[in-house]
Protein backbone atom coordinates (compact mmCIF):
# COMPACT_ATOMS: atom_id res chain seq x y z
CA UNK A 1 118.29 99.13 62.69
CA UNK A 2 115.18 98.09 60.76
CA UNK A 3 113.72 96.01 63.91
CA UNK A 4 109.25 96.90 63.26
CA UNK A 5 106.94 96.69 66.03
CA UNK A 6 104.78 94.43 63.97
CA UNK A 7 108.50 91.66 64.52
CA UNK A 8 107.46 91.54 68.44
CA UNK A 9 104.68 89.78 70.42
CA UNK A 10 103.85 90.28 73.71
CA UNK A 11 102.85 87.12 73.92
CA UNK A 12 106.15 85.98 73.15
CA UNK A 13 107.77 84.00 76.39
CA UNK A 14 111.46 85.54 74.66
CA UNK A 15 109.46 88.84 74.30
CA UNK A 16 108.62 88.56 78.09
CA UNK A 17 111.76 87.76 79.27
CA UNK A 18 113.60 90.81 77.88
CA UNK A 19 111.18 93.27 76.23
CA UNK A 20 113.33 96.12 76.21
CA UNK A 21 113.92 96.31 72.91
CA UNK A 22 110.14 96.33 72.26
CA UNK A 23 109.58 98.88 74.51
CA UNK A 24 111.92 101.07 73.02
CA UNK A 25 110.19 100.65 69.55
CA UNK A 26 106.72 101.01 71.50
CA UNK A 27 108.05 104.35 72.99
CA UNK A 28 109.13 105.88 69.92
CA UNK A 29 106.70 104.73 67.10
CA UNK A 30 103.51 103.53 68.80
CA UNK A 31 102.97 104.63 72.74
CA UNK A 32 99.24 103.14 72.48
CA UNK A 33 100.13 99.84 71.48
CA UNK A 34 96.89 97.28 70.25
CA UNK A 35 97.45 93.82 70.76
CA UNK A 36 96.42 92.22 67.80
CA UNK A 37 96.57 88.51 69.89
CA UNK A 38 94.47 90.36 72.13
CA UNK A 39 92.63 93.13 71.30
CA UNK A 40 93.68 95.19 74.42
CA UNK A 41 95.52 98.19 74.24
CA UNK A 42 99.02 98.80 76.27
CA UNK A 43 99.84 102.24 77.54
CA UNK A 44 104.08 102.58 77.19
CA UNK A 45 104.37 106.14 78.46
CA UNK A 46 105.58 107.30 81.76
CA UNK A 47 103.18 110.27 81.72
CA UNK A 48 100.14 108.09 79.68
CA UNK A 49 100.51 105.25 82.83
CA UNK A 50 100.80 107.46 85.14
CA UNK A 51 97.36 109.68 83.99
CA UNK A 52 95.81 106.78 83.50
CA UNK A 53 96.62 105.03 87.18
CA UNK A 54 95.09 108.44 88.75
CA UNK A 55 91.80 108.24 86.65
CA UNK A 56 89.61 105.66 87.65
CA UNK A 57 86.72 106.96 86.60
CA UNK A 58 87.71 107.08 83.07
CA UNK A 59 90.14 103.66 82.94
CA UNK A 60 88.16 101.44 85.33
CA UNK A 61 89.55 98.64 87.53
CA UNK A 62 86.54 96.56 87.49
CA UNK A 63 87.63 93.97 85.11
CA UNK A 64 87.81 90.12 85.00
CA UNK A 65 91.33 89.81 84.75
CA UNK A 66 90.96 85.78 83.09
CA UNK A 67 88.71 87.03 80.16
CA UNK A 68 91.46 89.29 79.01
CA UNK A 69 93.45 86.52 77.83
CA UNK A 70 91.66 83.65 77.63
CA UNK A 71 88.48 85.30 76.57
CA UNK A 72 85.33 82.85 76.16
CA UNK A 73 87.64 80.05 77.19
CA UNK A 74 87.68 81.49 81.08
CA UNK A 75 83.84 80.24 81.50
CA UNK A 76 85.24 76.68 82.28
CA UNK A 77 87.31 78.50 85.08
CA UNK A 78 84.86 80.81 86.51
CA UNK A 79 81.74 78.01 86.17
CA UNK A 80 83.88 75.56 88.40
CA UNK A 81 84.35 78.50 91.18
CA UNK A 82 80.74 78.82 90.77
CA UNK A 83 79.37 75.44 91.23
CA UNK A 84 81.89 73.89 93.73
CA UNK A 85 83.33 77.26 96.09
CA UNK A 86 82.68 81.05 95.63
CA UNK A 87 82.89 83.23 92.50
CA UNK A 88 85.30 85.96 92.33
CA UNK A 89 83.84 89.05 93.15
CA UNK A 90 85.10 92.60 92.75
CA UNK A 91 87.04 94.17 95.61
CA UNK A 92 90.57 96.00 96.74
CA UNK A 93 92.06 95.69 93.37
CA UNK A 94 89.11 95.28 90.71
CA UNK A 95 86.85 98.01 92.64
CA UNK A 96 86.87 101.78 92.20
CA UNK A 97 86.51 104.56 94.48
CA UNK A 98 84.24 104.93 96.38
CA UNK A 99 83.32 101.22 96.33
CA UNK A 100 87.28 100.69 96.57
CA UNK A 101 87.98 102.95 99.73
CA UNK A 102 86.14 100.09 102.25
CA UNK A 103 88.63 97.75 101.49
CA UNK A 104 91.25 99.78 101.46
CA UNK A 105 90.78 100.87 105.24
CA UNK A 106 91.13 97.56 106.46
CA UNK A 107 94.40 96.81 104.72
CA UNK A 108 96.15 100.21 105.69
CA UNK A 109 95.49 99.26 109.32
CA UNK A 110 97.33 96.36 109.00
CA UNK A 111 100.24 97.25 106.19
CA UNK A 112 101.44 100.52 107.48
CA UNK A 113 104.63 101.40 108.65
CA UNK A 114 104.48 100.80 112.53
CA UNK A 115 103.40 97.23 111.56
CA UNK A 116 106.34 97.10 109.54
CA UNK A 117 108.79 98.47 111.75
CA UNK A 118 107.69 95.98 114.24
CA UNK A 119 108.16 93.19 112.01
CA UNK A 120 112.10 93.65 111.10
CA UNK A 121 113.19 91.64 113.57
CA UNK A 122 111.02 89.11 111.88
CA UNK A 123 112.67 89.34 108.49
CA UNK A 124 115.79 89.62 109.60
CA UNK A 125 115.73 86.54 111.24
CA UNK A 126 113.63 84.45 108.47
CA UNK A 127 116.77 86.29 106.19
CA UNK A 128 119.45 84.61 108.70
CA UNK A 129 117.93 81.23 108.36
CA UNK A 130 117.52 80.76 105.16
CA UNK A 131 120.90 82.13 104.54
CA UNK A 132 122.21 79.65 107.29
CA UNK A 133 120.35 76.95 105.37
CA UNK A 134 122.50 76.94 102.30
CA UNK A 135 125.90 79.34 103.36
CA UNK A 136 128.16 76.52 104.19
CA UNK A 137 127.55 74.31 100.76
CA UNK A 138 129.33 77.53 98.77
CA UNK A 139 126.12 77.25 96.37
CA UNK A 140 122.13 77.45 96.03
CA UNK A 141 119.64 77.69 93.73
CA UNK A 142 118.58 81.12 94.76
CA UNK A 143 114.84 81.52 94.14
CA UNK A 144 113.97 78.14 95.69
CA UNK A 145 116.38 78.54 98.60
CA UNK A 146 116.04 82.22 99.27
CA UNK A 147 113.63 84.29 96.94
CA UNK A 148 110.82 81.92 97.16
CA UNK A 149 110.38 81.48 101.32
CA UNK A 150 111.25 84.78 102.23
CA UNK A 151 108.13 86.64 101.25
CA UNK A 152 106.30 83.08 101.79
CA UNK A 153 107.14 82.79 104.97
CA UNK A 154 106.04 86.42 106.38
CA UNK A 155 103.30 86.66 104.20
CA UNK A 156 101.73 83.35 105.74
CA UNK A 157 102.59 84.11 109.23
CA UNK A 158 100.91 87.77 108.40
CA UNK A 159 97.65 86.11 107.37
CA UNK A 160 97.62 83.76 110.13
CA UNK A 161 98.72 80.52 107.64
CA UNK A 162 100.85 77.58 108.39
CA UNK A 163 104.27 78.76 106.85
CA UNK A 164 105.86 75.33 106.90
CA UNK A 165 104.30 73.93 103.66
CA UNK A 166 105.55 76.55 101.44
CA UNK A 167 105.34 74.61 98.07
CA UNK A 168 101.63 74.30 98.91
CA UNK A 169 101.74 78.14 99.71
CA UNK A 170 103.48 78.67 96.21
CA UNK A 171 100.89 76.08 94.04
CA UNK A 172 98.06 78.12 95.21
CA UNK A 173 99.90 81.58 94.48
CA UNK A 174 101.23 80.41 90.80
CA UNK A 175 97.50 79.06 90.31
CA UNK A 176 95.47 81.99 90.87
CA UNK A 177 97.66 84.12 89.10
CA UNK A 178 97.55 81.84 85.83
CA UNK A 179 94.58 83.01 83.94
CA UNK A 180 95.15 86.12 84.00
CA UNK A 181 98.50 85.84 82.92
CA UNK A 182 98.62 82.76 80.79
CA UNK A 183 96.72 81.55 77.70
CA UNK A 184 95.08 78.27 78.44
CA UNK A 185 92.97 75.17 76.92
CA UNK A 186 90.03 74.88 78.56
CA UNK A 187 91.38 71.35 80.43
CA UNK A 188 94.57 73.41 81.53
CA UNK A 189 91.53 76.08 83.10
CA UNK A 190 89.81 73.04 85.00
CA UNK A 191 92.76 72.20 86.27
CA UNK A 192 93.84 75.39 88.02
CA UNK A 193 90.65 76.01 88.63
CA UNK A 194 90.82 72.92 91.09
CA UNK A 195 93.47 74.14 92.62
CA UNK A 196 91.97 77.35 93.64
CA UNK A 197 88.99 75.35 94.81
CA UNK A 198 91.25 73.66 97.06
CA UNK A 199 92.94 76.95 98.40
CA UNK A 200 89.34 78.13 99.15
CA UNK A 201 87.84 75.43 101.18
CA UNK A 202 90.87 75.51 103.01
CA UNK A 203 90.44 78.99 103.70
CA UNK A 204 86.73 78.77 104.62
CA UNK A 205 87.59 76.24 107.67
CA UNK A 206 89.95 78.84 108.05
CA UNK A 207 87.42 81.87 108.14
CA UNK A 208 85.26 79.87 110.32
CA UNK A 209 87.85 78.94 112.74
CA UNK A 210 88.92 82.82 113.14
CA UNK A 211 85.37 83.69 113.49
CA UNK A 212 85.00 81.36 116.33
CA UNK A 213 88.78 81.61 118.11
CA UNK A 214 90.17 85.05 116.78
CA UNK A 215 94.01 85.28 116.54
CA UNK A 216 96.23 88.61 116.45
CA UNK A 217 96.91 88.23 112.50
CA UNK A 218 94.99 89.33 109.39
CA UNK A 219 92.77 86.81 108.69
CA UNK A 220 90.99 87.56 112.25
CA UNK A 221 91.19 91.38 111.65
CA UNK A 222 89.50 90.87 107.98
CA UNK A 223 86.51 88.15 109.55
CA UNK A 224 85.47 90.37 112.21
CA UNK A 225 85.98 93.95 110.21
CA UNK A 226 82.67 96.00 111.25
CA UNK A 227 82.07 99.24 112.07
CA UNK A 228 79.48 102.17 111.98
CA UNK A 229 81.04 102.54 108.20
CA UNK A 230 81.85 98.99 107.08
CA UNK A 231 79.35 95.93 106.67
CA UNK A 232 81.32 92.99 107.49
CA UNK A 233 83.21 90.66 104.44
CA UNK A 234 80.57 87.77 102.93
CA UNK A 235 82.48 84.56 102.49
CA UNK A 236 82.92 85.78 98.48
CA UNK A 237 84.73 88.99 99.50
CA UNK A 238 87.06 87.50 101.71
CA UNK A 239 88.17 84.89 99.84
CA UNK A 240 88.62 87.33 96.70
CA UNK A 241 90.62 89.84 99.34
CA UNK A 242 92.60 86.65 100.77
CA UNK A 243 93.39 85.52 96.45
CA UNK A 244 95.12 89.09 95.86
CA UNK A 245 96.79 89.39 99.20
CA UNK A 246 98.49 85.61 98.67
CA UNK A 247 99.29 86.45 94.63
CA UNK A 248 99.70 90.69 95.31
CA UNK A 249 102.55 90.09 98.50
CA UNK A 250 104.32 86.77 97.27
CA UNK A 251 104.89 86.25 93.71
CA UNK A 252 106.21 89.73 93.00
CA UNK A 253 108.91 89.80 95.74
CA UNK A 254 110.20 86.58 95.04
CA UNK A 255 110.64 88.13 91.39
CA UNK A 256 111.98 91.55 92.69
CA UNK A 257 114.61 89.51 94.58
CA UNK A 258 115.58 87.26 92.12
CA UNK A 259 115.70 90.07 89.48
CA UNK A 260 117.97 92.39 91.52
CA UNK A 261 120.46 89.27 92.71
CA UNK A 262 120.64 88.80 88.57
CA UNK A 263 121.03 92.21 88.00
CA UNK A 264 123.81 92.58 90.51
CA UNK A 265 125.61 89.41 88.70
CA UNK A 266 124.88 91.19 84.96
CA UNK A 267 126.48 94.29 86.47
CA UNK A 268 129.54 93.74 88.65
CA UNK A 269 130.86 97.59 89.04
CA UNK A 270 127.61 98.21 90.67
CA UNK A 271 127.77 94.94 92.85
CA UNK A 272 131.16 96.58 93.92
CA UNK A 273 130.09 99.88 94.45
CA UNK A 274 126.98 98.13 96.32
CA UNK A 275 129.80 96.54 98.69
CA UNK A 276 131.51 99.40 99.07
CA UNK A 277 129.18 101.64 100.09
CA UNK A 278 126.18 99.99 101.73
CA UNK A 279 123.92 103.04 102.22
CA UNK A 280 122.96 102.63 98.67
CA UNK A 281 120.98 99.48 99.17
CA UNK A 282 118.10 101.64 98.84
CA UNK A 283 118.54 103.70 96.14
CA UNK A 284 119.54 100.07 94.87
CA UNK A 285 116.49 98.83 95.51
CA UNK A 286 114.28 101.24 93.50
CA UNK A 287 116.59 100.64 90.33
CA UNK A 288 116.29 97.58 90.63
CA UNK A 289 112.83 97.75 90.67
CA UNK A 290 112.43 100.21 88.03
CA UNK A 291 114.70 98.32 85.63
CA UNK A 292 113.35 94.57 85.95
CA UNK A 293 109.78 95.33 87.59
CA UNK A 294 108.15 92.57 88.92
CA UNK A 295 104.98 93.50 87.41
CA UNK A 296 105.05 94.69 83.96
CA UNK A 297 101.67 95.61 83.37
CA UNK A 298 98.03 95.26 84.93
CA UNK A 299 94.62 95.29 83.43
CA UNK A 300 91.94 98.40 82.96
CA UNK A 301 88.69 99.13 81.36
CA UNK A 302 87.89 102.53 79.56
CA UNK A 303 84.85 103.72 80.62
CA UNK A 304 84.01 105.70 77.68
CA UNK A 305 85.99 106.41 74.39
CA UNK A 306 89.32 108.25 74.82
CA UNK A 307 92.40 108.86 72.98
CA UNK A 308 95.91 108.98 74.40
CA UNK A 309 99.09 109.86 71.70
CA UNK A 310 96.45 109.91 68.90
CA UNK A 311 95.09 106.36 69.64
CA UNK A 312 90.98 106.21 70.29
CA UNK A 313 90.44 103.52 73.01
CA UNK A 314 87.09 102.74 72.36
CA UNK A 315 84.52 102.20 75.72
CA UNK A 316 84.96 98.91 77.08
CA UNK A 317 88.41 97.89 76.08
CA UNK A 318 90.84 96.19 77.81
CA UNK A 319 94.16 98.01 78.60
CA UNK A 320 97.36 96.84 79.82
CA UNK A 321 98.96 99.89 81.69
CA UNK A 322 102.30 98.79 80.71
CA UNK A 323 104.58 99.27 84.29
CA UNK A 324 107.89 98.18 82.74
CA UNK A 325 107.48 100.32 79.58
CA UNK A 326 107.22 103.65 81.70
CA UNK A 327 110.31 102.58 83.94
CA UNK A 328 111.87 102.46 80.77
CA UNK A 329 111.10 105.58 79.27
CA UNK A 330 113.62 108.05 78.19
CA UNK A 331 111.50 111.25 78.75
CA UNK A 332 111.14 110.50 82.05
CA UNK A 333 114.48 108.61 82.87
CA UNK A 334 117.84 109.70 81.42
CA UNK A 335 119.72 106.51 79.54
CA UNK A 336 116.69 104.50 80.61
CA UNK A 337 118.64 101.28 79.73
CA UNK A 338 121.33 101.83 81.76
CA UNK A 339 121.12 99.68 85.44
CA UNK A 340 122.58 102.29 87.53
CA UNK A 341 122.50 102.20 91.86
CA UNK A 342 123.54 106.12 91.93
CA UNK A 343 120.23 107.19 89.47
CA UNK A 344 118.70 110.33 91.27
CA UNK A 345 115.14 109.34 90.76
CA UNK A 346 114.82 105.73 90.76
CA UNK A 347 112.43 106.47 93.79
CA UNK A 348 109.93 107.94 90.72
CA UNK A 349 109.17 104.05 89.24
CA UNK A 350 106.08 103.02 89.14
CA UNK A 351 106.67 99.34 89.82
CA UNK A 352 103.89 99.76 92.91
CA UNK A 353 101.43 101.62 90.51
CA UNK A 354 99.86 105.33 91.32
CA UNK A 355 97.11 106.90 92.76
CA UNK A 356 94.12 105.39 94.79
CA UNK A 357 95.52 101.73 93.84
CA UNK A 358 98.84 102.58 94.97
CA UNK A 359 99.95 99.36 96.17
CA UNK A 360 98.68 98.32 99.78
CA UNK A 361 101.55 96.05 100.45
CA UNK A 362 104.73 98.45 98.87
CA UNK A 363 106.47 99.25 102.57
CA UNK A 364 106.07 95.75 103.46
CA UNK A 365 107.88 94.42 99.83
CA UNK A 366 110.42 97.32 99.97
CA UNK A 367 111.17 96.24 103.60
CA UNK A 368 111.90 92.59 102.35
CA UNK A 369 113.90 93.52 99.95
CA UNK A 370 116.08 96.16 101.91
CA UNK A 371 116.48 93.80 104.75
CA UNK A 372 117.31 90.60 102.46
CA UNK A 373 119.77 92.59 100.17
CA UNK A 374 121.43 93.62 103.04
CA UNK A 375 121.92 90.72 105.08
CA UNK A 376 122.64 88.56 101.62
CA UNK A 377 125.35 91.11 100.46
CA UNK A 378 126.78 91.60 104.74
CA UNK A 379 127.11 87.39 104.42
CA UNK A 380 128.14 86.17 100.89
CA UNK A 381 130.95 87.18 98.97
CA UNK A 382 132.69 86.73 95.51
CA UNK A 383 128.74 85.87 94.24
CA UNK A 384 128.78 84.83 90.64
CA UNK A 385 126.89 82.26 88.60
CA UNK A 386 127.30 78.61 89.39
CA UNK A 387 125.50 78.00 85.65
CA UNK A 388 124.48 79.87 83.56
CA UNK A 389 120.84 80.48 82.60
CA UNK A 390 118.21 79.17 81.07
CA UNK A 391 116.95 80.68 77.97
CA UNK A 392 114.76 82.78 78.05
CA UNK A 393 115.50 83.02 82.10
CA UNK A 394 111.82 84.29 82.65
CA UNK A 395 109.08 82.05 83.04
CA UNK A 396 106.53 82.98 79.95
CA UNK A 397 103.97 85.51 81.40
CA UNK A 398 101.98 88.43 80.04
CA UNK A 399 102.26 90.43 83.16
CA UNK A 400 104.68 89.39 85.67
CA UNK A 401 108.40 88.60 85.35
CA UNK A 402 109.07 85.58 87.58
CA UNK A 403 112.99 83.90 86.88
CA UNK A 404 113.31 80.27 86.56
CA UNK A 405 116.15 79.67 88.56
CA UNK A 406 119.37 81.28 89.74
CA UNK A 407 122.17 78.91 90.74
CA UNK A 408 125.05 80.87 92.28
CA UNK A 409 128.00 80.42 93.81
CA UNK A 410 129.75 82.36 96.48
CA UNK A 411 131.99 82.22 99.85
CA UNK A 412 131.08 83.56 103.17
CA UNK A 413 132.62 86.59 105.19
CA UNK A 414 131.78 84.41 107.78
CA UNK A 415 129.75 87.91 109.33
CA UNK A 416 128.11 87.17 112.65
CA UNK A 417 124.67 87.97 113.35
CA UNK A 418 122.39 87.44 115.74
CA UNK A 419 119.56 84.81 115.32
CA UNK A 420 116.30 85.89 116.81
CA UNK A 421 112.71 84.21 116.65
């Protein structure tokens, strides 16, 4: 009853792992929220997020993610890219528009919905194996086993990868994602930052190999992008293009999926009605993503001094436009805190952002997650935990929302289904 904003941290792994309660607070007493670990300011708002997603020319993109939290510290990071591989540079993500529309065209020719139509079959099939791969032992750890190589596995055959080493896939993914996300020492920096040197040599035999044999996936279509309105990619642009595609379509659906299994377990009436009546897998799916969103926030630069709910955001600052805050919001969502597969507008989270950086890869997620919930729920029955969690069940990050584990426990229906690819 007396709970302060000043008693929560965002940098606060429990905080992380459930910051509903924060939010709530943030909502009602302090929408513009400043970081005082940080010195960045975190939109809560539905309304403040949203105008601030569709005004890039006011709350710039064109950030280096790593100095937000590490600050000076991310020099050891970004001096090892530049001495041994290739600096990050700004594109897709950390560009605006117009700069911002280049790179966009040559994504929505590959992530649009006729590709992803076409590739069903795929996930169905990747769904059916893994599912194969643990249904008869009554039990699996559910993000290694399920949530992790799902999304790994398409992802890496959509970039032209080899999908067999997946914990290799997933090192890389966790790694590039870590200073932005993470506060570091400066030897914990080197070391990731070796990591991504790895992942980029490998991908420059692997730039040099398309260039030479092209192959029908996306790592051809990116080397060889030119036309009458597009220079083609320098070795720094595609490897920055190739670092968000791995971290953008990978670590966020294996958190979406293992998010919404938990969520089904914390909520059994709506794993019921989800049995019941299948046709809400959908509607399912956006609650899901509007009440645990895989990404809770993302990074933004004001361009000039502007105040949102009586809060001056000086030029230059950092922002966090906090995702999971305005899923949570109660003038946008009625009894925000209530998980519930029936809501009429779960469609309106924001979980894949808002205007020009709407996210490239959403039908593609959304299609993984429709087709695995479906196929999971068709297959397993009477799921429950096989232990219970750790505490908190989130791995500590500022602005994702990854689980640790999931062991369940279940029986099959014994459902046939047909096994392609």
């Amino acid at each position: 009853m007396n709970a302060r904003v000043e008693d929560y941290s965002l940098m606060d792994p429990v905080v992380q792992s459930d910051p509903k309660a924060f939010y709530a607070l943030l909502h009602e007493q302090c929408p513009v929220y400043l970081m005082p670990e940080t010195g960045m300011y975190v939109v809560t708002r539905y309304d403040h997020v949203r105008a601030v997603l569709r005004d890039p020319e006011t709350f710039s993109n064109d950030t280096i993610a790593g100095s937000g939290i590490n600050g000076d510290r991310y020099r050891v990071y970004a001096e090892a890219l530049r001495d041994r591989g290739w600096s990050h540079v700004q594109t897709l993500q950390r560009t605006d528009p117009p700069v911002h529309g280049r790179y966009r065209r040559l994504l929505d020719q590959v992530f649009n919905i006729q590709t992803v139509k076409a590739l069903i079959p795929r996930i169905e099939a990747v769904t059916n194996a893994l599912i194969d791969s643990f249904i008869d032992n009554g039990e699996c750890e559910f993000v290694s086993a399920f949530a992790l190589p799902l999304p790994g596995v398409i992802i890496a055959e959509q970039l032209g990868l080899d999908a067999d080493n997946i914990a290799t896939f997933k090192k890389w993914a966790d790694s590039i994602l870590a200073p932005a996300m993470i506060a570091m020492t400066e030897d914990e920096l080197r070391a990731t930052a070796e990591i991504e040197l790895e992942m980029q040599h490998f991908l420059a035999d692997m730039f040099e190999s398309r260039r030479r044999e092209p192959k029908a996936d996306m790592i051809s279509a990116l080397v060889h992008a030119d036309s009458a309105d597009d220079e083609p990619l320098s070795m720094h642009e595609l490897q920055n293009l190739m670092h968000q595609l791995i971290s953008g379509g990978y670590d966020t659906v294996i958190s979406a999926l293992a998010n919404g299994m938990w969520l089904l377990l914390r909520y059994p009436d709506q794993l019921a009605k989800l049995h019941a009546r299948p046709e809400l897998v959908k509607n399912f799916v956006d609650e899901a993503l509007r009440f645990e969103s895989p990404v809770q926030g993302l990074f933004r630069r004001a361009t000039r001094d502007v105040t949102i709910a009586g809060t001056t955001i000086p030029k230059d600052a950092m922002m966090i436009v906090r995702y999971g805050a305005a899923n949570l919001d109660p003038e946008k969502f009625a009894c925000p805190h209530v998980f519930d597969i029936e809501r009429d507008n779960a469609g309106a989270h924001l979980a894949f952002g808002n205007g020009a950086h709407f996210c490239v890869g959403r039908l593609l997620a959304k299609q993984e997650l429709l087709t695995g919930f479906t196929i999971l729920l068709d297959r397993l029955d009477d799921i429950t935990l096989a232990r219970p969690l750790p505490e908190p069940p989130h791995l500590p990050n500022l602005l994702l929302h990854p689980m640790k584990e999931l062991h369940l426990r279940f029986t099959s229906t014994r459902a046939t289904s047909e096994k392609t690819g």
